[in-house]
C-alpha atoms as a PDB file:
ATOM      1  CA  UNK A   1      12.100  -7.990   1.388  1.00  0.00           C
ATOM      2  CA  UNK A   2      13.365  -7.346  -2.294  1.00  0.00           C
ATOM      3  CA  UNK A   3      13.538  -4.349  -3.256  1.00  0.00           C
ATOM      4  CA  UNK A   4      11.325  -4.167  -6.497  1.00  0.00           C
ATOM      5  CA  UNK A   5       8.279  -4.193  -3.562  1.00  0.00           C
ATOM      6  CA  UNK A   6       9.816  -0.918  -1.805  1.00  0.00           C
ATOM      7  CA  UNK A   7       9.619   1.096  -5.180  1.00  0.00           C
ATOM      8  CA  UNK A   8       6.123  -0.712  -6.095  1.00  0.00           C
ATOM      9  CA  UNK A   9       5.238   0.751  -3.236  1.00  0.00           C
ATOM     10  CA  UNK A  10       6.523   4.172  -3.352  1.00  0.00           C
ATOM     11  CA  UNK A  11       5.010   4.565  -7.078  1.00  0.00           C
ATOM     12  CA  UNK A  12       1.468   3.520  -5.496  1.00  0.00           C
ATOM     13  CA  UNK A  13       2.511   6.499  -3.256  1.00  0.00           C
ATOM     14  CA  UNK A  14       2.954   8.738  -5.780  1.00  0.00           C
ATOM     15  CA  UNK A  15       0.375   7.713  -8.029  1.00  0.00           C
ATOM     16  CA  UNK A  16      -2.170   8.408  -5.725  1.00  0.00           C
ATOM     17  CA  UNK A  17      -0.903  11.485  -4.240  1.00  0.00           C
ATOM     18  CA  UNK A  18      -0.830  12.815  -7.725  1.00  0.00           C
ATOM     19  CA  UNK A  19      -4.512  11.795  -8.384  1.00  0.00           C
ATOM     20  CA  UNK A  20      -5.716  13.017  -5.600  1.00  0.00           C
ATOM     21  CA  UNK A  21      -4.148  16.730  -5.916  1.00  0.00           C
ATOM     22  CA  UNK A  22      -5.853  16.360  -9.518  1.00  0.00           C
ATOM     23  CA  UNK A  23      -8.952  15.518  -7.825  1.00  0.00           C
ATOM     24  CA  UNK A  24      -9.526  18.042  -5.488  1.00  0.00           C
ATOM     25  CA  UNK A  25      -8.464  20.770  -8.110  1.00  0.00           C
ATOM     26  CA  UNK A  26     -11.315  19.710  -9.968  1.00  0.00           C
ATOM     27  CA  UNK A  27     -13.477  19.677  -7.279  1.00  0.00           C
ATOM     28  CA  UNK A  28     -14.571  16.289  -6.859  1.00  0.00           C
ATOM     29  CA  UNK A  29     -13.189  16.499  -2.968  1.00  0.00           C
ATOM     30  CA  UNK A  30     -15.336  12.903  -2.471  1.00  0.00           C
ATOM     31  CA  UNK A  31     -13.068  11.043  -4.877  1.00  0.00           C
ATOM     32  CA  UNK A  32     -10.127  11.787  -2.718  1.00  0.00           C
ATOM     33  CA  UNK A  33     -10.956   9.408  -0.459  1.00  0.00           C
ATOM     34  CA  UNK A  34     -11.914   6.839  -2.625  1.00  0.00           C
ATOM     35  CA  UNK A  35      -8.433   7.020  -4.392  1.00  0.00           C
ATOM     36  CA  UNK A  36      -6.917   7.090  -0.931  1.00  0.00           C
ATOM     37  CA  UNK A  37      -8.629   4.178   0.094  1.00  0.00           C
ATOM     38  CA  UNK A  38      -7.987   2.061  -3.113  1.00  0.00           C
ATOM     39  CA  UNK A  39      -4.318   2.515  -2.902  1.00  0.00           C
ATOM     40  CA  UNK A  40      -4.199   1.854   0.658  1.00  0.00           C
ATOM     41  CA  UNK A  41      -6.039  -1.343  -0.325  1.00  0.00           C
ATOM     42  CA  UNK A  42      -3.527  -1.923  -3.181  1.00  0.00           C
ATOM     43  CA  UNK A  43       0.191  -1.652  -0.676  1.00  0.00           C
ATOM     44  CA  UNK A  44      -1.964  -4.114   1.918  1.00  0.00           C
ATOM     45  CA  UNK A  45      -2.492  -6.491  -0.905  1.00  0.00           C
ATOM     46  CA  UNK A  46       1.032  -6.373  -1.919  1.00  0.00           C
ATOM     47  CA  UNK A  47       2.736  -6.786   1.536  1.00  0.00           C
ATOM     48  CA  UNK A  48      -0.068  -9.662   3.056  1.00  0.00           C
ATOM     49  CA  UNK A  49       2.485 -12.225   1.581  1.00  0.00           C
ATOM     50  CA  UNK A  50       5.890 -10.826   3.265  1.00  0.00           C
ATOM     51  CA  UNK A  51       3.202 -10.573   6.766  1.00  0.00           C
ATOM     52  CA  UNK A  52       2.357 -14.035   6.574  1.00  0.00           C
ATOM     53  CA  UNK A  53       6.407 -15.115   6.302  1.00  0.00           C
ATOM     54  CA  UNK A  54       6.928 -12.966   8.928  1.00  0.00           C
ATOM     55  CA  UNK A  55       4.144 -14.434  11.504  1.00  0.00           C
ATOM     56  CA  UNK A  56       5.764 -17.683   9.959  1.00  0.00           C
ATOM     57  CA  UNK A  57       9.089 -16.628  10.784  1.00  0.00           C
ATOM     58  CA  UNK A  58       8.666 -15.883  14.659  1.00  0.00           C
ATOM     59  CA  UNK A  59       6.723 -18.725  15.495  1.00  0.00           C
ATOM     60  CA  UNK A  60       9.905 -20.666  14.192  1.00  0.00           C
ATOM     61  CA  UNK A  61      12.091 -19.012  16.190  1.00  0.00           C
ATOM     62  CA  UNK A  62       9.848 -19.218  19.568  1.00  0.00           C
ATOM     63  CA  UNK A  63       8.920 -22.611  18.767  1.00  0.00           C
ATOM     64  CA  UNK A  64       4.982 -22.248  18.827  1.00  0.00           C
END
């Protein structure tokens, strides 16, 4: 896994964490999990590829 995905990742992490302490300062406590959800959706949609090579990966080494 290159690295460039870790700190993609992390900054996601961040990003949201920071939105949704903004977001439940203001109140708006049903945005949280919105935000929460969308960058959940956003770190799946960037690790699916290194998932598949993986599945890829053991089935070459156990020959299925």
């Amino acid at each position: 896994m290159e690295v460039a995905v870790l700190f993609k990742i992390a900054a996601v992490g961040i990003i949201v964490a920071i939105l949704n302490q903004v977001l439940i300062r203001s109140g708006r406590d049903e945005y949280t999990m919105i935000t929460t959800l969308g960058g959940l959706i956003i770190v799946l949609m960037m690790i699916i590829p290194y998932i598949k090579d993986l599945f890829q990966y053991i089935e070459s080494v156990f020959d299925l």
